[in-house]
Protein backbone atom coordinates (compact mmCIF):
# COMPACT_ATOMS: atom_id res chain seq x y z
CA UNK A 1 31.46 24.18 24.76
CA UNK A 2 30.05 21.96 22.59
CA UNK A 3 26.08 20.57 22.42
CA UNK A 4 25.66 16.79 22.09
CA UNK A 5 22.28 17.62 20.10
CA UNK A 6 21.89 20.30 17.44
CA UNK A 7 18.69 20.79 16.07
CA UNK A 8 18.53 20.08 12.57
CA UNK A 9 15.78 21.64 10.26
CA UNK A 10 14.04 19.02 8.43
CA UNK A 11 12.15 21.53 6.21
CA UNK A 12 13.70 19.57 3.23
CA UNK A 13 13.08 16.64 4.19
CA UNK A 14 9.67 17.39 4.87
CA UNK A 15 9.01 18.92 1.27
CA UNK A 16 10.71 15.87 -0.10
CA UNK A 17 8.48 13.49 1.62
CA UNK A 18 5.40 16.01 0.82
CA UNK A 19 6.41 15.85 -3.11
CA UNK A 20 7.00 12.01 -2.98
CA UNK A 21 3.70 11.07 -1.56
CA UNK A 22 1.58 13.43 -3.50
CA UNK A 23 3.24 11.91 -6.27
CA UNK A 24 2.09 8.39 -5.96
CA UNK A 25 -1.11 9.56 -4.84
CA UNK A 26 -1.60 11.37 -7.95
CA UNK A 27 -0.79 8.42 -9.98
CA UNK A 28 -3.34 6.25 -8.17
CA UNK A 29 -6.04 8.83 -8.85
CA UNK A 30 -4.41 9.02 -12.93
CA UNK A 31 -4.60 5.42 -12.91
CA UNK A 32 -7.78 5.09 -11.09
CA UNK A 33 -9.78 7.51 -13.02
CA UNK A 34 -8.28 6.18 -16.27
CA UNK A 35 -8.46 3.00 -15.79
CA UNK A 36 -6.09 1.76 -18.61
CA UNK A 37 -7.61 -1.67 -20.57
CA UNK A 38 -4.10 -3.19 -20.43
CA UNK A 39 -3.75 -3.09 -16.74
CA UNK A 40 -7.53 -3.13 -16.21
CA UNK A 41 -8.08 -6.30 -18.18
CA UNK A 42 -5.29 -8.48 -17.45
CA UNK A 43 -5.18 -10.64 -14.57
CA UNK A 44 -2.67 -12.05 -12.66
CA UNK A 45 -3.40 -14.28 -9.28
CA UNK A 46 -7.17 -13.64 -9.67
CA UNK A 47 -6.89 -10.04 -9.69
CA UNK A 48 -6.44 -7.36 -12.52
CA UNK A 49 -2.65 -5.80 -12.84
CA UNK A 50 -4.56 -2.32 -11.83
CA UNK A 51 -5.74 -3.56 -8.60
CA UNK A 52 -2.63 -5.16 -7.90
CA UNK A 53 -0.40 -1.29 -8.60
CA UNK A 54 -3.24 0.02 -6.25
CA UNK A 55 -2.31 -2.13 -3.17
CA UNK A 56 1.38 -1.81 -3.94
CA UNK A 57 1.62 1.93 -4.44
CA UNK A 58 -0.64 2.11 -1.02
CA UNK A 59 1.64 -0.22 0.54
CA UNK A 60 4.59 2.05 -0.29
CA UNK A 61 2.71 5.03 0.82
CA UNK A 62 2.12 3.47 4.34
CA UNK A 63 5.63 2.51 4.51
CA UNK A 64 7.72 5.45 3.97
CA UNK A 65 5.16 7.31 6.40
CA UNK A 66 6.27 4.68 8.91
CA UNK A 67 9.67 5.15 7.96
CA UNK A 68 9.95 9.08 7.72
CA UNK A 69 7.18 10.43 10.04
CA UNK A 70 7.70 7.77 13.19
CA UNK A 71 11.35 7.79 12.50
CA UNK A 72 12.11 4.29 12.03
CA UNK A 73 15.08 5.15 9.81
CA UNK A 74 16.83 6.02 13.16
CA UNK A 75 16.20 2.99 14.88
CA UNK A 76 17.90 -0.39 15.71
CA UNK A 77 17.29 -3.17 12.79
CA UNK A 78 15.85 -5.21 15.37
CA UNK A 79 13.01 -3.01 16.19
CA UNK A 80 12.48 -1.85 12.67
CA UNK A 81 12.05 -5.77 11.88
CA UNK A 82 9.82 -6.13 14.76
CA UNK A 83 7.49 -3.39 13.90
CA UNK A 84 7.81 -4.28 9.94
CA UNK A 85 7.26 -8.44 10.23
CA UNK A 86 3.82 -8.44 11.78
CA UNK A 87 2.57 -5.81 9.43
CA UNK A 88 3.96 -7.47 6.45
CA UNK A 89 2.18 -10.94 7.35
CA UNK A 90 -0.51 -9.35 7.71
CA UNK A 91 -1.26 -7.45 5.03
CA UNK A 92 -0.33 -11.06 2.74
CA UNK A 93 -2.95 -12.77 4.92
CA UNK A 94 -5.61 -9.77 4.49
CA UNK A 95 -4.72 -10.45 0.91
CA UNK A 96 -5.01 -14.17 1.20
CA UNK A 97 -8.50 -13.64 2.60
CA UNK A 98 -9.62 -11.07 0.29
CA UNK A 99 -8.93 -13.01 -2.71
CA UNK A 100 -10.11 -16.15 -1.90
CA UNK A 101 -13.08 -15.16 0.06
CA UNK A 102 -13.83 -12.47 -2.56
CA UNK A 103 -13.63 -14.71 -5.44
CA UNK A 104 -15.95 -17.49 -3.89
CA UNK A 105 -18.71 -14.73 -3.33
CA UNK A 106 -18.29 -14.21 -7.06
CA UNK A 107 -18.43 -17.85 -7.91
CA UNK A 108 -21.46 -18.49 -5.77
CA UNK A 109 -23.28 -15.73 -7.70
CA UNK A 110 -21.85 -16.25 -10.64
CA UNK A 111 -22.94 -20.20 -10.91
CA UNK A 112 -26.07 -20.48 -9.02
CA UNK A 113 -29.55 -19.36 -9.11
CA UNK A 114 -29.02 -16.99 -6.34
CA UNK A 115 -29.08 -13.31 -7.81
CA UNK A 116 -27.24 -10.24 -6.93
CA UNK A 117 -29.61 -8.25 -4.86
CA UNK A 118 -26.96 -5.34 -3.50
């Protein structure tokens, strides 16, 4: 007699997800406590190359705990592209907003008479 569904331990997989995200956490803390002049100085798209590692590592992060812990690996394409579009647009319009929002607050302060007072 045979079963149509074994149970598979996924005590590997676990550890290897574990290891992998501890990983890139640990090099955003490195990096963050560091704070390396190269990355920390340079700009690119009105933010420094450090900020911009930062939102990709995290962006990484919060994928592959989408794609190992709600098991999206096992799923149709079309489902994994409806889940994944939406959150992809909208993290580049949070972006969008950040920036540009963020760097007019700066300007305004920057240029004007109006002095930081927080």
């Amino acid at each position: 007699m045979s079963h149509a569904h074994e149970h598979v331990s996924n005590t590997k997989r676990i550890w290897f997800v574990f290891a992998l995200l501890s990983v890139v956490t640990t090099v955003e803390v490195i990096l963050g406590i560091l704070k390396p002049e190269s990355l920390h100085l340079n700009h690119f798209l009105g933010m420094n190359l450090l900020n911009w590692i930062f939102y990709i590592l995290t962006i990484f992060k919060a994928y592959y705990i989408v794609w190992a812990f709600m098991h999206m690996e096992g799923e149709k394409g079309s489902l994994r592209w409806a889940v994944v579009l939406p959150v992809i647009f909208l993290v580049i319009y949070l972006l969008f907003i950040l920036l540009v929002e963020g760097n007019y607050i700066f300007e305004v302060f920057k240029n004007s008479t109006i002095k930081w007072n927080f």
